[in-house]
Protein backbone atom coordinates (compact mmCIF):
# COMPACT_ATOMS: atom_id res chain seq x y z
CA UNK A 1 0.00 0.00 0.00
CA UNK A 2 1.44 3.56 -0.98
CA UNK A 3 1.69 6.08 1.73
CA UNK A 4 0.24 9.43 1.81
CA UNK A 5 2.63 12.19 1.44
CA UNK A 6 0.33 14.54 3.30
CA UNK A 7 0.74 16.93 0.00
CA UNK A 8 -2.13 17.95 -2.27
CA UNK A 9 -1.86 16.97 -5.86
CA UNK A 10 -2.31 20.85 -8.01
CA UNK A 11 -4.50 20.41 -10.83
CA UNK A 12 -2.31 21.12 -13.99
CA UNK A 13 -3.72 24.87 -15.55
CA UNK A 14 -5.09 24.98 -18.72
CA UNK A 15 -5.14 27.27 -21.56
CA UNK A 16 -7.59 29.92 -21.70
CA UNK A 17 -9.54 30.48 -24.86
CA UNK A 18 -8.11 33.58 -26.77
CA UNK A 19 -10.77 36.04 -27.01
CA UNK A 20 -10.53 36.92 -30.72
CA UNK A 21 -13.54 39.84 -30.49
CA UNK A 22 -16.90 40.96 -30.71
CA UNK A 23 -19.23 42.96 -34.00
CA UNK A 24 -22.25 43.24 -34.72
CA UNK A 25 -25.46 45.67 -35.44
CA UNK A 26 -25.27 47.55 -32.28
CA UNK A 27 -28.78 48.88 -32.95
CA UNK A 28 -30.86 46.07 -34.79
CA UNK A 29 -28.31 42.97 -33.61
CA UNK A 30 -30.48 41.36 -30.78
CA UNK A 31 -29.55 38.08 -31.19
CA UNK A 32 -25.54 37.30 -30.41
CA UNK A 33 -23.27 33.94 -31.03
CA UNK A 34 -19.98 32.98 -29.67
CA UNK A 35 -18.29 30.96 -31.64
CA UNK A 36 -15.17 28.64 -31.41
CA UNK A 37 -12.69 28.76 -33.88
CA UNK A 38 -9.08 26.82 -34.41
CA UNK A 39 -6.24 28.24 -34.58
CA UNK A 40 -6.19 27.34 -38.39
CA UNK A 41 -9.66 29.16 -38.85
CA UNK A 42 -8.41 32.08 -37.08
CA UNK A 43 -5.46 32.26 -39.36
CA UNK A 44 -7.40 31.92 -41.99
CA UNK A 45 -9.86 34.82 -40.88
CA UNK A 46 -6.72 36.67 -40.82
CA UNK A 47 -5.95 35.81 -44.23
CA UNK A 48 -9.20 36.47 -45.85
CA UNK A 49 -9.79 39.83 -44.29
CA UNK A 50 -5.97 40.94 -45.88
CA UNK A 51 -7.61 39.95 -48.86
CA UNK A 52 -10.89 41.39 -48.83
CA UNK A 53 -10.73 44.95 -46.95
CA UNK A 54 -8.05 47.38 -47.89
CA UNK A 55 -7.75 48.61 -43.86
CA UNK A 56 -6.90 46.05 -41.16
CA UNK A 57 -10.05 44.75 -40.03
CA UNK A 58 -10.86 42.80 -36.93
CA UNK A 59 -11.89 39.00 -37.20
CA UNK A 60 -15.13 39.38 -35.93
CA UNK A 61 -15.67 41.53 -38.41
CA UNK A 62 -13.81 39.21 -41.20
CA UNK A 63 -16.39 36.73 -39.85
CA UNK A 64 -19.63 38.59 -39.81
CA UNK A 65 -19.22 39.62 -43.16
CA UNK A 66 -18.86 36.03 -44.20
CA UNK A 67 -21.75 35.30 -42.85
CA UNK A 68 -23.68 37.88 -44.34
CA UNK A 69 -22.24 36.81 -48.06
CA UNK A 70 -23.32 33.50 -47.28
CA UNK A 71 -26.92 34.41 -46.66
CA UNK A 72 -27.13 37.09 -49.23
CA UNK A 73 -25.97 34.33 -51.52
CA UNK A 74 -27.52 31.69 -50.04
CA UNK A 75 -29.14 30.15 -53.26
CA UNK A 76 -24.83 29.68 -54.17
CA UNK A 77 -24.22 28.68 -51.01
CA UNK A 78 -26.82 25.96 -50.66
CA UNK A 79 -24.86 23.26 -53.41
CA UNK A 80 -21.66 24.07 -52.16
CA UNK A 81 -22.60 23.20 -48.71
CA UNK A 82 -24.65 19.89 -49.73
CA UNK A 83 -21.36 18.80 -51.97
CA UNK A 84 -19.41 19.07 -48.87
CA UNK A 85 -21.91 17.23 -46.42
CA UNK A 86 -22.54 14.60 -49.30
CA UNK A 87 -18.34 13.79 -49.94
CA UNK A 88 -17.94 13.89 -46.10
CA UNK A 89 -20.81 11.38 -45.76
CA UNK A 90 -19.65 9.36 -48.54
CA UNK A 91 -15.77 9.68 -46.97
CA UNK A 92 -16.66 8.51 -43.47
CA UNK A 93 -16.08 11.72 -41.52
CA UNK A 94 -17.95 11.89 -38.50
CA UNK A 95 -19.13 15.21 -38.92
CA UNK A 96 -18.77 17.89 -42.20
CA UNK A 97 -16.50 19.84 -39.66
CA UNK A 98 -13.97 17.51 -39.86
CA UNK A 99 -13.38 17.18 -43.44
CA UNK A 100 -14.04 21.33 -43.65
CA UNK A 101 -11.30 21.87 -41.44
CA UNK A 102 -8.65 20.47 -43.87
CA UNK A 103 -10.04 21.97 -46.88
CA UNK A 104 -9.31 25.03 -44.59
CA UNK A 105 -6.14 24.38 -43.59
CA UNK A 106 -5.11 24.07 -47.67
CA UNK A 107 -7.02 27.26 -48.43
CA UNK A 108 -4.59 29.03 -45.80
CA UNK A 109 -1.26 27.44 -47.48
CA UNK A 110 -2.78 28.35 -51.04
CA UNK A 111 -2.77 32.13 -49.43
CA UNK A 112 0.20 32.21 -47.48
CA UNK A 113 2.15 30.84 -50.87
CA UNK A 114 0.87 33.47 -52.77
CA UNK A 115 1.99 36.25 -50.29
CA UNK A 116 5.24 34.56 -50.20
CA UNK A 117 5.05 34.56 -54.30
CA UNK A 118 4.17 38.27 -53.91
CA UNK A 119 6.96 39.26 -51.38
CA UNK A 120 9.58 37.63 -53.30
């Protein structure tokens, strides 16, 4: 039998969540989500908004503008997004999220290659 040292065991810490930030329609926006991203989605937030807005923009804001061009587009968006739950059915992913989150991941590298293309 092992003997009791008398000391307390400390619970190891864990990360925090980063806090990446808040938008919305300060007047009209009633209704508010909190969503959690990977690192590789954040990065890739970061990405997109270099590409689409010509000041830096917050992600937040990268991502509620995303949203909004998916629902303003929304008769686009609707195939895209049954192609990608149909392959990830057909592929065995447990959930669309999982295969999504490597098509992210090579959307990033396509970026960051073509900034490095740019730079050089």
């Amino acid at each position: 039998m092992k003997k009791s040292t008398g000391k307390i065991a400390k619970s190891k810490a864990k990360a925090a969540p980063l806090k990446i930030g808040c938008d919305g329609h300060w007047i009209e926006g009633n209704i508010w989500f909190s969503l959690g991203l990977s690192k590789t989605e954040a990065m890739m937030l970061k990405a997109v908004a270099g590409d689409i807005f010509t000041k830096n923009a917050k992600s937040a804001a990268v991502a509620r503008v995303l949203l909004q061009a998916a629902l303003a587009h929304y008769d686009v968006m609707k195939p895209l997004i049954q192609r990608n739950a149909a392959y990830s059915a057909d592929e065995g992913f447990f959930m669309m999220d999982c295969y999504l989150k490597g098509v992210i991941a090579g959307q990033h590298a396509k970026i960051a290659e073509r900034k490095r293309k740019v730079a050089s």
